[in-house]
Protein backbone atom coordinates (compact mmCIF):
# COMPACT_ATOMS: atom_id res chain seq x y z
CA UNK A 1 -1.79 109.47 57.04
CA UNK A 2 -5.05 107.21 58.74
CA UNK A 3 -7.52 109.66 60.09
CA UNK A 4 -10.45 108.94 62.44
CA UNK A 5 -13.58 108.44 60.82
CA UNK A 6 -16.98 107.70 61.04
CA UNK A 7 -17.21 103.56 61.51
CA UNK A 8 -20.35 101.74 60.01
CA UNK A 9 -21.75 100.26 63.15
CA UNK A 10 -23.85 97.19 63.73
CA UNK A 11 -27.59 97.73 65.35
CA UNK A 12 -26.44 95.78 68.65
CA UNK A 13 -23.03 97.74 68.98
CA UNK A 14 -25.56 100.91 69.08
CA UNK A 15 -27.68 99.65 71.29
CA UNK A 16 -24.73 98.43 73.45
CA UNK A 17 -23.64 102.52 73.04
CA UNK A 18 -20.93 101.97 70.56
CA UNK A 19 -20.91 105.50 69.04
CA UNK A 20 -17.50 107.10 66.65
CA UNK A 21 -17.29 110.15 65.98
CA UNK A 22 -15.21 112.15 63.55
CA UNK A 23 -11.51 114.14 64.33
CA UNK A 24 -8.71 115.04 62.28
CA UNK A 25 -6.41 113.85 64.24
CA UNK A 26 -4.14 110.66 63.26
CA UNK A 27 -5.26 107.08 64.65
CA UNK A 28 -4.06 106.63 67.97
CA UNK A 29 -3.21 109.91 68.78
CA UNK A 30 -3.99 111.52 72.03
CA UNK A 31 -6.45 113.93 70.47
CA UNK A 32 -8.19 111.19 68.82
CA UNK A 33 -11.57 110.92 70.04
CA UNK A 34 -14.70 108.62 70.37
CA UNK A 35 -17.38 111.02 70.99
CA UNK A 36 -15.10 112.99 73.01
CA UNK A 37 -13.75 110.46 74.80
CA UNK A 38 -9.68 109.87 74.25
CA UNK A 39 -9.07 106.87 72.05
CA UNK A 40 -5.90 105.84 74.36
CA UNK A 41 -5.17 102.38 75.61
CA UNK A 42 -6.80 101.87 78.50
CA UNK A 43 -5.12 99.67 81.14
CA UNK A 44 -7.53 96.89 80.96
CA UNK A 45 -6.90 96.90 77.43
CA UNK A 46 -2.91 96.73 77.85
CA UNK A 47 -3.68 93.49 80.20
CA UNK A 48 -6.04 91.99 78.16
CA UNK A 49 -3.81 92.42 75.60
CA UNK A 50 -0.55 91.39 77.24
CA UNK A 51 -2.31 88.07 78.26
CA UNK A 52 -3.29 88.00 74.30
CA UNK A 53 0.31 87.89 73.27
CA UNK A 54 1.67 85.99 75.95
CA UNK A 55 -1.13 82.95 75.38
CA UNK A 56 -0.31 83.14 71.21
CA UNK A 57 3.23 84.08 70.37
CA UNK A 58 4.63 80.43 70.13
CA UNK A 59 1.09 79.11 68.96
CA UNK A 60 0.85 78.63 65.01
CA UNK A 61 -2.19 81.05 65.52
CA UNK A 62 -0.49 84.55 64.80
CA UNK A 63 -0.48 86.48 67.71
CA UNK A 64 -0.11 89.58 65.80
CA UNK A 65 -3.91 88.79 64.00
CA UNK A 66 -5.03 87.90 67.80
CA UNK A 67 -4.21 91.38 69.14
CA UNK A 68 -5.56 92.83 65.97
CA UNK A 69 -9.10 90.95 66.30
CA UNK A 70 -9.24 91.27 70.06
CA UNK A 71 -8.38 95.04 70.20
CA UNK A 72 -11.09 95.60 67.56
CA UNK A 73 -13.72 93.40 68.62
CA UNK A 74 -13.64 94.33 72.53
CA UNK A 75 -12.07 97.91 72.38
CA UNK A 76 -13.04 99.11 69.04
CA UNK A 77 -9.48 100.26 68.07
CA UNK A 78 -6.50 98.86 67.17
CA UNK A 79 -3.38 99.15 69.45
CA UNK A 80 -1.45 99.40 66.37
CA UNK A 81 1.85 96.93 64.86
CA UNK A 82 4.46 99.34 67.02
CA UNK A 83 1.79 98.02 70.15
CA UNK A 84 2.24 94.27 69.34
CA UNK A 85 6.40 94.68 68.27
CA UNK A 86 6.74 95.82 71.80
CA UNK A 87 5.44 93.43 73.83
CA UNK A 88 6.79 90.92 72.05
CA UNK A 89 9.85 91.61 73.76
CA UNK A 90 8.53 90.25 76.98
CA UNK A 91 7.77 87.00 75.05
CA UNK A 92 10.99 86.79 73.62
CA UNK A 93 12.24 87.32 76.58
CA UNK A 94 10.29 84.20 77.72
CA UNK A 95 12.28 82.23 74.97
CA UNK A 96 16.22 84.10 75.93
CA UNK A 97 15.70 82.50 79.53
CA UNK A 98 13.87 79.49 79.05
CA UNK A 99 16.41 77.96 76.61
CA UNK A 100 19.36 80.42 78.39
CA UNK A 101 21.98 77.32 78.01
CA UNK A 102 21.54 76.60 74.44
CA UNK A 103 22.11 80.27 73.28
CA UNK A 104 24.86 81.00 75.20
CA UNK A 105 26.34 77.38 73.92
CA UNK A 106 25.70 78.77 70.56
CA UNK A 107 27.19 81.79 70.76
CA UNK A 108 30.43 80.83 72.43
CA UNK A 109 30.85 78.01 70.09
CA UNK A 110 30.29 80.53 67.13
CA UNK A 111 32.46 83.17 68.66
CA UNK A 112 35.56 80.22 69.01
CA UNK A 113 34.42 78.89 65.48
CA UNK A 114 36.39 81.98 63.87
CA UNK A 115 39.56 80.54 65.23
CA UNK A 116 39.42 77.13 65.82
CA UNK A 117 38.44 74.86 62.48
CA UNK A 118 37.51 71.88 64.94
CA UNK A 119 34.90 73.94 66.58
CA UNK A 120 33.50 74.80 62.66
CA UNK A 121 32.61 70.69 62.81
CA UNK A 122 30.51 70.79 65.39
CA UNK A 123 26.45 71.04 65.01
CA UNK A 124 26.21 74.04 67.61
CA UNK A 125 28.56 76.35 65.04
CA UNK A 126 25.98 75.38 62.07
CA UNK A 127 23.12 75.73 64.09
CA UNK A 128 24.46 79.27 65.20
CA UNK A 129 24.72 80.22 61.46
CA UNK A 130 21.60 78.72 60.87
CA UNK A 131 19.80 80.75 63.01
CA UNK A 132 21.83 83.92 61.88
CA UNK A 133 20.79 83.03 57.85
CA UNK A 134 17.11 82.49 58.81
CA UNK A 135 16.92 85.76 60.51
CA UNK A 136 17.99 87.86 56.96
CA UNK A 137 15.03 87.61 55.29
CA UNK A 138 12.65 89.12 57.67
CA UNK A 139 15.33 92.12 58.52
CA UNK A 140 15.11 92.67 55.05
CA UNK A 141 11.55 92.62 53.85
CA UNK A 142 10.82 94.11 57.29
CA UNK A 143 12.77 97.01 56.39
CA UNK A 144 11.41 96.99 52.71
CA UNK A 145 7.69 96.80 53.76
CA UNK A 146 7.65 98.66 57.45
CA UNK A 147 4.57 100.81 55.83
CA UNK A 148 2.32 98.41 54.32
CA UNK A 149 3.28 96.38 57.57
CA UNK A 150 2.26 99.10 60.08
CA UNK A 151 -1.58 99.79 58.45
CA UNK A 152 -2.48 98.26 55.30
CA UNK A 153 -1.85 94.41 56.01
CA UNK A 154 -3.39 95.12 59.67
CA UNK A 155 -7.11 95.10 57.90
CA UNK A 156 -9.40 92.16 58.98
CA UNK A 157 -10.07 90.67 55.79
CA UNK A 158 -6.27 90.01 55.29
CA UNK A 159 -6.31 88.65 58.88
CA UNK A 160 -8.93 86.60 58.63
CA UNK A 161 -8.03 85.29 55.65
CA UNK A 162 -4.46 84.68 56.59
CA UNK A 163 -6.13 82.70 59.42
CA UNK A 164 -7.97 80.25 57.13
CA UNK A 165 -5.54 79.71 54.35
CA UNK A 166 -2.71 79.51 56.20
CA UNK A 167 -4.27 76.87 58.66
CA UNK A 168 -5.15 74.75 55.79
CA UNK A 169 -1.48 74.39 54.74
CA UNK A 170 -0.13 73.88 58.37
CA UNK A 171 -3.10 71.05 58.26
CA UNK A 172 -1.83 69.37 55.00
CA UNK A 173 2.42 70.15 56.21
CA UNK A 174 1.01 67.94 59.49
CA UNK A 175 -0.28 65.36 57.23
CA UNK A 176 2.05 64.83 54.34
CA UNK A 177 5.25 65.76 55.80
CA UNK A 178 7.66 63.00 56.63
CA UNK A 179 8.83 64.08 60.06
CA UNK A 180 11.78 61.56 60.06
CA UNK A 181 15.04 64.44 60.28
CA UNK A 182 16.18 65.34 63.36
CA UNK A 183 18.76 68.58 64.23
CA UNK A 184 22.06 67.26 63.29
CA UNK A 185 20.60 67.32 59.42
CA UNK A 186 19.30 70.77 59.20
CA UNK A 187 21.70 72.07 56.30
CA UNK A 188 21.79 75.71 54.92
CA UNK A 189 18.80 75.30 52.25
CA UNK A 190 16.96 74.65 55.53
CA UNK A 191 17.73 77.39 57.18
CA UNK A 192 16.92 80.01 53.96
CA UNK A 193 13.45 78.13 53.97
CA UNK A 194 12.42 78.61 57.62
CA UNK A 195 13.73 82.25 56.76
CA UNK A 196 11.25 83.23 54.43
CA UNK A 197 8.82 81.26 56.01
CA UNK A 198 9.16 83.38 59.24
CA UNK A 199 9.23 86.31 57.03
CA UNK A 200 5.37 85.34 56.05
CA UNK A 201 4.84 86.47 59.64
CA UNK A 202 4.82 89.87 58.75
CA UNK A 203 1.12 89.61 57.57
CA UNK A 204 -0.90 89.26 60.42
CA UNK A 205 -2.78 86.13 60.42
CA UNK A 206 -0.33 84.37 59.00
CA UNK A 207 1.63 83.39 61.95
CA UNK A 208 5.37 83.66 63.07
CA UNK A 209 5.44 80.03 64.47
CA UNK A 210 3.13 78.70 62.36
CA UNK A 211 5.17 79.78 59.32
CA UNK A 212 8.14 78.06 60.59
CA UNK A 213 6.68 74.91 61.75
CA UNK A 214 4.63 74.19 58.17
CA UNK A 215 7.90 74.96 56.80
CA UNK A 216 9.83 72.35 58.41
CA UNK A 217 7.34 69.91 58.89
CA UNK A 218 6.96 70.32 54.72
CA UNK A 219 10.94 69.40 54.55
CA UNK A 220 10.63 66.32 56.92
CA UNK A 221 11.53 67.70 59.95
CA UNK A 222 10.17 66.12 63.07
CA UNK A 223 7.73 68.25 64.58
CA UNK A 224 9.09 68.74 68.26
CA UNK A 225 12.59 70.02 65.69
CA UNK A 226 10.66 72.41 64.23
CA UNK A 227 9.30 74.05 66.88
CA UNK A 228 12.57 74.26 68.81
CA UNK A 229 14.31 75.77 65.78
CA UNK A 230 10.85 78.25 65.45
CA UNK A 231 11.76 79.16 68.93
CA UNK A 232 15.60 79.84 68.35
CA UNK A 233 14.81 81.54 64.93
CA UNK A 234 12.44 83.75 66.28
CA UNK A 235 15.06 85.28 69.07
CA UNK A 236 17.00 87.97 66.54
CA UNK A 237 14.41 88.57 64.64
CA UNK A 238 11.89 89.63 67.31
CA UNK A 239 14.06 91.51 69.67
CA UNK A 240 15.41 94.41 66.81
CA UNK A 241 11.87 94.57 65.82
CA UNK A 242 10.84 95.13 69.25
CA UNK A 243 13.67 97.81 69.72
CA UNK A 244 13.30 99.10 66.50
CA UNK A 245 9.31 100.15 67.68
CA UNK A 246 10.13 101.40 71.35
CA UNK A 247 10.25 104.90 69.94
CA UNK A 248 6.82 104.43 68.41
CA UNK A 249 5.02 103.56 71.64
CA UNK A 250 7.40 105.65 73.55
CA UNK A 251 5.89 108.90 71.72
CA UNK A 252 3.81 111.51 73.06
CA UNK A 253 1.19 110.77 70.45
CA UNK A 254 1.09 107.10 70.72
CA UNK A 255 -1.55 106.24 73.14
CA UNK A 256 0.52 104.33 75.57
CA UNK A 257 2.26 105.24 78.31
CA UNK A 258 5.42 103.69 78.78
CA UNK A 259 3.89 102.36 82.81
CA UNK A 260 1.66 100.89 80.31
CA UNK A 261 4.05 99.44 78.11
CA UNK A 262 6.12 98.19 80.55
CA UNK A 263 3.38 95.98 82.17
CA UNK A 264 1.87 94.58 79.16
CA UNK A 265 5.54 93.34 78.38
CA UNK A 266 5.53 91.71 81.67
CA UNK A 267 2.15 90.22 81.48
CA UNK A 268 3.64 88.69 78.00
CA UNK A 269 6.34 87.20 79.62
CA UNK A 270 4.60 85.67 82.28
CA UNK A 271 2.56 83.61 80.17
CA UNK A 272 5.02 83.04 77.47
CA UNK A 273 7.03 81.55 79.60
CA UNK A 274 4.22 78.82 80.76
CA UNK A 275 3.49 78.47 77.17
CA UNK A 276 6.91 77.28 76.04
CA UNK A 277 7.40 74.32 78.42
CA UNK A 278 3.86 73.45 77.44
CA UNK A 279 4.12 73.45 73.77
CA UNK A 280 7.36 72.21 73.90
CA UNK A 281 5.45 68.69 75.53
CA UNK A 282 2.39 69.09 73.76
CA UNK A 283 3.78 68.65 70.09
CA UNK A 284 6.00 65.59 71.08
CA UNK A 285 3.03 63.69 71.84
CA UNK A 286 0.23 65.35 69.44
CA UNK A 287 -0.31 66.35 66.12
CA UNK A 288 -0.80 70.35 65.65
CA UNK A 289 -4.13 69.60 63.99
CA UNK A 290 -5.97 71.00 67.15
CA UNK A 291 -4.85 74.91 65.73
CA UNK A 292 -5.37 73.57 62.28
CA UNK A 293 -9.19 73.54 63.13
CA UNK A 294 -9.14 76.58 65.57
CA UNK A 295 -7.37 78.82 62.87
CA UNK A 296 -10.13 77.63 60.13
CA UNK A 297 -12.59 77.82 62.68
CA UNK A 298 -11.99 81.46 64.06
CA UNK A 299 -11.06 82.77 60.39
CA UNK A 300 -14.46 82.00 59.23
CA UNK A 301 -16.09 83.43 62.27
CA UNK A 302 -14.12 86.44 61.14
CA UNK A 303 -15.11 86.59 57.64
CA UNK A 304 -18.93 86.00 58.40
CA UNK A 305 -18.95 88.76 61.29
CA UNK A 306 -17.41 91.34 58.73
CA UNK A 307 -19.50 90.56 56.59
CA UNK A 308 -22.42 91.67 58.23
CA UNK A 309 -21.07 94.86 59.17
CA UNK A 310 -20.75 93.28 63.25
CA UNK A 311 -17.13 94.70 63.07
CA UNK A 312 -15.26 97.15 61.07
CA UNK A 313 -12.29 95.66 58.95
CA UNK A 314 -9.73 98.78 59.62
């Protein structure tokens, strides 16, 4: 299991009175210190950080990697993957009322699809399956990888890195993909792809959304499709991880209350929901080149501040 440790800390963070000290306690629990000082999440950092996930969920930006960088860059610890699965709820929350009319069309036309071989014509019975298929792969690897997921692929180098590679293939998806098919030809093969492209999103850095939409814009799907579907795609998936982590944040030695946890999942929402109307416009009219650059921009910022020891990678 993680342990606190001693961090290597940058000149300026001293100065600033940035001092670790050393417990043998597990990270994040409530006898964790920083020079005596309990290592729990503080309510400005549940805000900050509720605002964080709110603002990048349904960016191609990883909002995972932004909670990671933000928590360690401004509060010096991360909140941890059970943190960020959490409020993600509120977000997806954001997404269950915002396009309300289209899941409940989907799931009554699926539900009467079992009985009624008209209603397995129609594009709202695929489009339910398709959204059922592309949710399997992350379950799975999920599942397979909940360890490595939880600590390991939370370090800043991967982050970082994820931040600049993957932004370079959302950049050249933008600019080589067709863009000409529209919903009614999203097929099965479709649907597997998007899958494991959303399954990517378990690195942080990589990007849930961002996944997605280089996916489809890669198979000719129009842009403003992609994102929709990335929206749709992302409700399953999101809300059993979500529930799956409540007892994680919900535990005595977790470092957040559950007042806590409650308002940084309504912070979330709140903004998510502003953010989906405005992406929703924003990519029918632009390219998605402006997060190209920011990803490339902020990886490298990333890379060249670990590098000189300004921040500590785990």
């Amino acid at each position: 299991m993680s342990r606190c440790a001693t961090k290597n800390i940058h000149p300026w963070r001293r100065r600033q009175g940035f001092r670790v000290g050393i417990s043998r306690q597990p990270v994040g629990s409530a006898a964790c210190r920083y020079e005596g000082v309990l290592t729990t999440v503080s309510w400005l950092e549940v805000i900050v950080l509720g605002l964080v996930q709110g603002l990048t969920e349904f960016l191609p930006i990883s909002s995972s990697g932004h909670l990671r960088i933000v928590a360690e860059v401004f509060f010096e610890k991360d909140a941890g993957a059970a943190f960020t699965a959490v409020t993600q709820l509120g977000t997806e929350a954001a997404v269950v009322i915002y396009f309300a009319k289209d899941i409940w069309n989907l799931f009554i036309t699926w539900c009467r699809g079992f009985v009624d071989a008209e209603v397995r014509r129609t594009f709202d019975y695929r489009m339910a399956w398709l959204v059922i298929i592309g949710t399997i792969p992350i379950g799975v690897l999920g599942l397979l990888f909940e360890d490595a997921i939880k600590e390991p692929a939370r370090n800043l180098w991967l982050v970082s890195s994820m931040l600049v590679i993957f932004g370079i293939v959302l950049g050249l998806a933008e600019r080589f993909g067709p863009q000409r098919r529209d919903y009614d030809s999203l097929t099965v093969k479709d649907g597997i792809i998007l899958g494991f492209a959303q399954a990517m999103a378990l690195i942080p850095g990589v990007s849930r959304s961002g996944g997605t939409i280089t996916a489809g814009l890669a198979i000719g799907l129009k842009r403003a499709v992609a994102v929709r579907y990335s929206f749709l795609l992302a409700i399953p998936a999101v809300v059993a991880s979500g529930l799956f982590s409540l007892g994680d944040v919900t535990a005595g030695d977790s470092g957040v209350s559950t007042a806590q946890m409650v308002v940084a999942t309504l912070v979330a929402f709140v903004v998510g929901y502003a953010i989906i109307a405005w992406l929703l416009k924003f990519v029918e009219r632009h390219s998605v080149y402006v997060f190209v650059w920011y990803r490339i921009v902020l990886g490298l910022m990333l890379l060249g501040a670990l590098s000189l020891g300004w921040i500590s990678a785990t």
